[in-house]
Protein backbone atom coordinates (compact mmCIF):
# COMPACT_ATOMS: atom_id res chain seq x y z
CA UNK A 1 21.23 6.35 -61.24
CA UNK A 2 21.90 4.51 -64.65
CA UNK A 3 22.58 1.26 -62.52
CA UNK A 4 19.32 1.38 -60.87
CA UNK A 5 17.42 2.02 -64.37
CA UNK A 6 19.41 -0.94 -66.12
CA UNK A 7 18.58 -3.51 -63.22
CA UNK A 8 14.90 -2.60 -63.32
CA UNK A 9 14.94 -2.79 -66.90
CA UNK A 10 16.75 -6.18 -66.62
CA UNK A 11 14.08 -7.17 -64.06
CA UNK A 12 11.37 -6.45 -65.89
CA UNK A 13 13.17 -8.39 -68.82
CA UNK A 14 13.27 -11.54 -66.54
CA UNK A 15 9.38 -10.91 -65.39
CA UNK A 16 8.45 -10.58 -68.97
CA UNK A 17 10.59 -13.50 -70.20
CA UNK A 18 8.15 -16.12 -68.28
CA UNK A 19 5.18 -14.88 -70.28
CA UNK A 20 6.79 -15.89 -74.03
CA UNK A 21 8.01 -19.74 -75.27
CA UNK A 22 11.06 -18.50 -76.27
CA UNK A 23 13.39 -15.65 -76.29
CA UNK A 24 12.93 -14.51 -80.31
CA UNK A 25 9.06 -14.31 -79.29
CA UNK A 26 9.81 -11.57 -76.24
CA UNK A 27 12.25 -9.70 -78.58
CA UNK A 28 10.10 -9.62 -81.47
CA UNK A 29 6.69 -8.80 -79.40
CA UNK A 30 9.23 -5.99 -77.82
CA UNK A 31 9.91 -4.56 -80.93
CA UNK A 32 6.33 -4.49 -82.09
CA UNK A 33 5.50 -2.73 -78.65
CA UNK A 34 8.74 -0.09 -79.09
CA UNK A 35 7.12 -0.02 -82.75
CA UNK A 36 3.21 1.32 -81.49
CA UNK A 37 4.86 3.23 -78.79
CA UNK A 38 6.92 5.31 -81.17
CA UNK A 39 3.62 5.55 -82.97
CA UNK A 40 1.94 7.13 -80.64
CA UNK A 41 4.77 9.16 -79.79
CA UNK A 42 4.87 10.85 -83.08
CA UNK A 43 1.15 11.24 -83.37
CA UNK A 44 1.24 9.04 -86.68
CA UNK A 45 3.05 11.72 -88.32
CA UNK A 46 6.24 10.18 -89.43
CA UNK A 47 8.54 12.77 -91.33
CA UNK A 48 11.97 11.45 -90.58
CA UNK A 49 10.33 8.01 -91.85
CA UNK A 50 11.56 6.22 -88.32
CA UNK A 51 8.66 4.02 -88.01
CA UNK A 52 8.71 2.60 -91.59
CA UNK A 53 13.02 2.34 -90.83
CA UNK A 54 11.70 0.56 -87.41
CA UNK A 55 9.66 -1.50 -89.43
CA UNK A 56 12.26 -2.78 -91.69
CA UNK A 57 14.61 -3.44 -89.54
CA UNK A 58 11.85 -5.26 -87.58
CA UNK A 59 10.81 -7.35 -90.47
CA UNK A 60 15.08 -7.97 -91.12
CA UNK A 61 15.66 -9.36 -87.43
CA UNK A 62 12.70 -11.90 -88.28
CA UNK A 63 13.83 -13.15 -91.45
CA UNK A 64 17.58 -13.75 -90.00
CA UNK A 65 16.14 -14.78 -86.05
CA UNK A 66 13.83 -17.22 -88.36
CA UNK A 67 16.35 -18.47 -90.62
CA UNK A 68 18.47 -19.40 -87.36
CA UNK A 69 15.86 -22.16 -86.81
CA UNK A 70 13.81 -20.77 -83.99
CA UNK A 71 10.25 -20.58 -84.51
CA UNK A 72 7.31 -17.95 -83.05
């Protein structure tokens, strides 16, 4: 069962892939998606602070992804 739900996800990841330039731009449009998802998840109401903690870390892999020389 996990198989199966890792090669779809991995198939959906090779799908999806074609639509961006480059790979930082799929991971970083990802995160923003996981990012409004969890949003909506939690109704907005954040009291364990995970989508501002989301957010950081978010704004963290762009600054270092960046700083590697790729561009968006």
């Amino acid at each position: 069962m996990e198989n199966q739900s890792y090669d779809k996800m991995l198939e959906r990841l090779i799908e999806d892939a074609q639509k961006y330039s480059s790979g930082l731009e799929a991971a970083l449009d990802h995160l923003n998606m996981g990012f409004v998802h969890l949003y909506r998840h939690l109704n907005g109401d954040d009291k364990q602070n995970l989508l501002i903690d989301l957010q950081e870390y978010n704004e963290k892999l762009k600054k270092v992804l960046l700083d590697e020389g790729d561009s968006v």
